[in-house]
N, C-alpha and C. Protein backbone atom coordinates (compact mmCIF):
# COMPACT_ATOMS: atom_id res chain seq x y z
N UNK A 1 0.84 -1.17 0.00
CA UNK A 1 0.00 0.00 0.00
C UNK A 1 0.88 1.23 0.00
N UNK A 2 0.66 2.30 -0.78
CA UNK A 2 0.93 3.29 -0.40
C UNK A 2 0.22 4.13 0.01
N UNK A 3 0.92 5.18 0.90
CA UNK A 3 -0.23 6.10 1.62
C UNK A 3 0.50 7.61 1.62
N UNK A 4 -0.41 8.27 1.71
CA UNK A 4 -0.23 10.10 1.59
C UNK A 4 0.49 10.29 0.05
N UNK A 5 0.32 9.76 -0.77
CA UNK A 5 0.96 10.22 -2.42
C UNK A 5 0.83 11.50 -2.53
N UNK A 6 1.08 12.93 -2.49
CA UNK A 6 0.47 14.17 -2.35
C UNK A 6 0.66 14.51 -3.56
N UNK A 7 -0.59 15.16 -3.81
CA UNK A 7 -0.40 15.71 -5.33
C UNK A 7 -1.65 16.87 -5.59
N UNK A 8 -1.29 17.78 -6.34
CA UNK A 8 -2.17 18.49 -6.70
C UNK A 8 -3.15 18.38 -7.64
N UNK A 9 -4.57 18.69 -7.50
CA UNK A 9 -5.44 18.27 -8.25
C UNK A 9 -6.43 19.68 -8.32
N UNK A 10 -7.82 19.77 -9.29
CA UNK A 10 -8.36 20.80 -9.36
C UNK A 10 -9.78 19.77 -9.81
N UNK A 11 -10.30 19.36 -8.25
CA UNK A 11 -11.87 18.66 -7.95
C UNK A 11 -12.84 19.22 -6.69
N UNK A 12 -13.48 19.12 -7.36
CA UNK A 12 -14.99 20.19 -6.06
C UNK A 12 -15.90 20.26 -7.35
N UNK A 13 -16.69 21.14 -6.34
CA UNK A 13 -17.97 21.32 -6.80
C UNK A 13 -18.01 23.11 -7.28
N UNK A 14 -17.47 23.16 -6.40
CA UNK A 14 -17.15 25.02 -6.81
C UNK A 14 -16.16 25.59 -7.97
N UNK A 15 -16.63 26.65 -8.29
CA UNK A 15 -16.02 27.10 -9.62
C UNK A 15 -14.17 27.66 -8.90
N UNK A 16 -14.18 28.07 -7.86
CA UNK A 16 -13.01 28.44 -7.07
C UNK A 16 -11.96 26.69 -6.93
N UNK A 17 -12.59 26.00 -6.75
CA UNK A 17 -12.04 24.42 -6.37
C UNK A 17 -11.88 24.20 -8.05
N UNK A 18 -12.61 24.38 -8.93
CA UNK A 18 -11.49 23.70 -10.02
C UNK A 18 -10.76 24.80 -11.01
N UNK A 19 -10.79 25.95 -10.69
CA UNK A 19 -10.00 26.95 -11.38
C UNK A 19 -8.33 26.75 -10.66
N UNK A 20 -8.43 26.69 -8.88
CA UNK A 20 -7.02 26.65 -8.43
C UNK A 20 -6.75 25.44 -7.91
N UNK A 21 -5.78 24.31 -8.55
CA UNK A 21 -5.14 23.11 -7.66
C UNK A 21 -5.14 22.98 -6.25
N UNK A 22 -5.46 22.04 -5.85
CA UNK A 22 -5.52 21.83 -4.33
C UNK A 22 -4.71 20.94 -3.94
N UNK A 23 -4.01 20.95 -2.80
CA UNK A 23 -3.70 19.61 -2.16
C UNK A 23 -4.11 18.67 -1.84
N UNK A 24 -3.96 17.35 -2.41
CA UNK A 24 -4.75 15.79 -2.32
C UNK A 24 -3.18 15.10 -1.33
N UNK A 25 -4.18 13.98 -0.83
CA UNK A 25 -3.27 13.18 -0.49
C UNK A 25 -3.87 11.78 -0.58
N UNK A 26 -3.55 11.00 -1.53
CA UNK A 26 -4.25 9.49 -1.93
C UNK A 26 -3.49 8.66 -1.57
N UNK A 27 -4.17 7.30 -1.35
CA UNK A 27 -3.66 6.03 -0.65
C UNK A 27 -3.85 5.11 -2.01
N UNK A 28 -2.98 3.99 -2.31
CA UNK A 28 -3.05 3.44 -3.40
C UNK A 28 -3.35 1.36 -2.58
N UNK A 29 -3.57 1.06 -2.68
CA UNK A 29 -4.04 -0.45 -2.35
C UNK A 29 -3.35 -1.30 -3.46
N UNK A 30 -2.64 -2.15 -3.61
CA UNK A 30 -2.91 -2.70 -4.44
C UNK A 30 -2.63 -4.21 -3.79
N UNK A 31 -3.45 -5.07 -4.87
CA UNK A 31 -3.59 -6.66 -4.31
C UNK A 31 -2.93 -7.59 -5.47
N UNK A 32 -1.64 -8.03 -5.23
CA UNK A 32 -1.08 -9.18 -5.93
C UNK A 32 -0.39 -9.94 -5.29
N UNK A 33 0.05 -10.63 -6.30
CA UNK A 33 0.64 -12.48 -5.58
C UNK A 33 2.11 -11.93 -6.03
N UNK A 34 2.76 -11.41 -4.46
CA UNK A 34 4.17 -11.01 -5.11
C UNK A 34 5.41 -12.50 -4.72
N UNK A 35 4.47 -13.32 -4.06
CA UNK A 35 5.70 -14.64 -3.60
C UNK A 35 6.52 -15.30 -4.84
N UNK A 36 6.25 -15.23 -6.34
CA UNK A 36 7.20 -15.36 -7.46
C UNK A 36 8.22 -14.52 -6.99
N UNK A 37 8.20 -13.00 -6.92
CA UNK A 37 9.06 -12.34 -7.07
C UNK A 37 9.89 -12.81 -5.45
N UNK A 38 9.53 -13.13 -4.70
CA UNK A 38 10.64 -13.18 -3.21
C UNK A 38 10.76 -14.53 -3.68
N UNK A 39 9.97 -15.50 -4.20
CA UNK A 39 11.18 -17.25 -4.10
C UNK A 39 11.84 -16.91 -5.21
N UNK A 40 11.96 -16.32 -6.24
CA UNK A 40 13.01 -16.37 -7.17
C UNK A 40 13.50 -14.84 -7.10
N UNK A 41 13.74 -14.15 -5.79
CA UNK A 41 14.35 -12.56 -5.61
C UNK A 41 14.61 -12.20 -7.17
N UNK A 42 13.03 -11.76 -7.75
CA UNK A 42 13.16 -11.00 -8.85
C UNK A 42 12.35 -9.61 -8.62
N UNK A 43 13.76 -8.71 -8.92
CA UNK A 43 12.66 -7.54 -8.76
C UNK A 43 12.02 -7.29 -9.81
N UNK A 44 11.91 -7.99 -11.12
CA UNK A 44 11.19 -7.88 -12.22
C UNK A 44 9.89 -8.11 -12.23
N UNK A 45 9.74 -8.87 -10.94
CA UNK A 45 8.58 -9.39 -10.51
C UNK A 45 7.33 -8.80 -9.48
N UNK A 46 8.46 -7.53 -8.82
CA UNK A 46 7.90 -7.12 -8.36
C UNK A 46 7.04 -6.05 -8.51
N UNK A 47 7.21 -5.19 -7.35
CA UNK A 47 6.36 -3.29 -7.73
C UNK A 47 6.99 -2.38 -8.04
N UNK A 48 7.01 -1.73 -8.88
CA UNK A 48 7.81 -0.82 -9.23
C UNK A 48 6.39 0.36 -8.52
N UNK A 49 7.06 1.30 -7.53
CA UNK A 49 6.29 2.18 -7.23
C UNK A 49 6.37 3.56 -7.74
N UNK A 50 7.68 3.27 -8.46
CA UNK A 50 7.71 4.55 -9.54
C UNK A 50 6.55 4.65 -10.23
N UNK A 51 6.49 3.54 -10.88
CA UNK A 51 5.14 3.44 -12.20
C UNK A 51 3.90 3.48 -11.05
N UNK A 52 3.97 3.12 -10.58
CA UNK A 52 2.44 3.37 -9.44
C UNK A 52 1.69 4.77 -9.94
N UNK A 53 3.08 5.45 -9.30
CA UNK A 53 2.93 6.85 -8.62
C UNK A 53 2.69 7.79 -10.54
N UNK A 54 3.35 7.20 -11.25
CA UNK A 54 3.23 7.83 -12.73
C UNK A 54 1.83 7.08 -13.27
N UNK A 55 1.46 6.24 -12.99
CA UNK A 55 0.03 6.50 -13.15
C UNK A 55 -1.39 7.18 -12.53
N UNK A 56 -0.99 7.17 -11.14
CA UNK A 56 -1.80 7.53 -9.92
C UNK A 56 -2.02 8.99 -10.62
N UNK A 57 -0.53 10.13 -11.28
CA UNK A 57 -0.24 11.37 -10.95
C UNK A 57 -1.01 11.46 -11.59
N UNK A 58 -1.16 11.47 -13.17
CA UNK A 58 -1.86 12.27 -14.01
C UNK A 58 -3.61 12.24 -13.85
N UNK A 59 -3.69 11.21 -13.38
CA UNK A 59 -5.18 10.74 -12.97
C UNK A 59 -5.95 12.03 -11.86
N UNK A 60 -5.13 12.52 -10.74
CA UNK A 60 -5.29 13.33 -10.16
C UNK A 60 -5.22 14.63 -10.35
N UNK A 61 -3.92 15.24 -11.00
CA UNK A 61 -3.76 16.22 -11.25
C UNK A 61 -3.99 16.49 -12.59
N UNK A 62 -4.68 15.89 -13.77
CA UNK A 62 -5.00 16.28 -15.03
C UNK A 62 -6.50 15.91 -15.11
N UNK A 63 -7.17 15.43 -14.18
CA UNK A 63 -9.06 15.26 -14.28
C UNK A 63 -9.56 15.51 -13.15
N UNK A 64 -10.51 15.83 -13.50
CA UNK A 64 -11.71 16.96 -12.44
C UNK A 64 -12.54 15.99 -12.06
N UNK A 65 -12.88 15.96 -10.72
CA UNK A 65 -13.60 15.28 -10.25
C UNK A 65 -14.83 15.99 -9.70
C-alpha cells in the first residue's frame, strides 16, 4: 500500500475548487501475488512504485472530479 501520495489536483464542486489546484493526499491499495518475485528474488517481478505513482499522478492532477 501506499499512503499520503500528495499531489495536486483541481476537484470540487465550486467554480473556485477547479479553477485553483488543491492539495490531495491518496492512498493506493494494491492486491497481488508477489511470492514469485521473493522465491526467485526477482525484482522484475515485483512493484515498481515509480510506475504506481506515474500512473496515480496524471489521474489526479489532469481530471476533475
Amino acid at each position: 500500500m501506499l499512503h499520503n501520495i500528495r499531489l495536486h489536483g483541481r476537484h470540487g464542486w465550486y467554480d473556485h475548487e477547479l479553477e485553483t489546484p488543491q492539495p490531495f493526499e491518496v492512498d493506493v491499495e494494491l492486491l497481488l501475488n508477489l511470492q514469485p518475485a521473493g522465491v526467485e528474488d526477482d525484482l522484475e517481478r515485483s512493484v515498481d512504485y515509480g510506475r504506481v505513482y506515474e500512473v496515480v499522478r496524471p489521474i489526479v492532477e489532469s481530471t476533475s472530479f
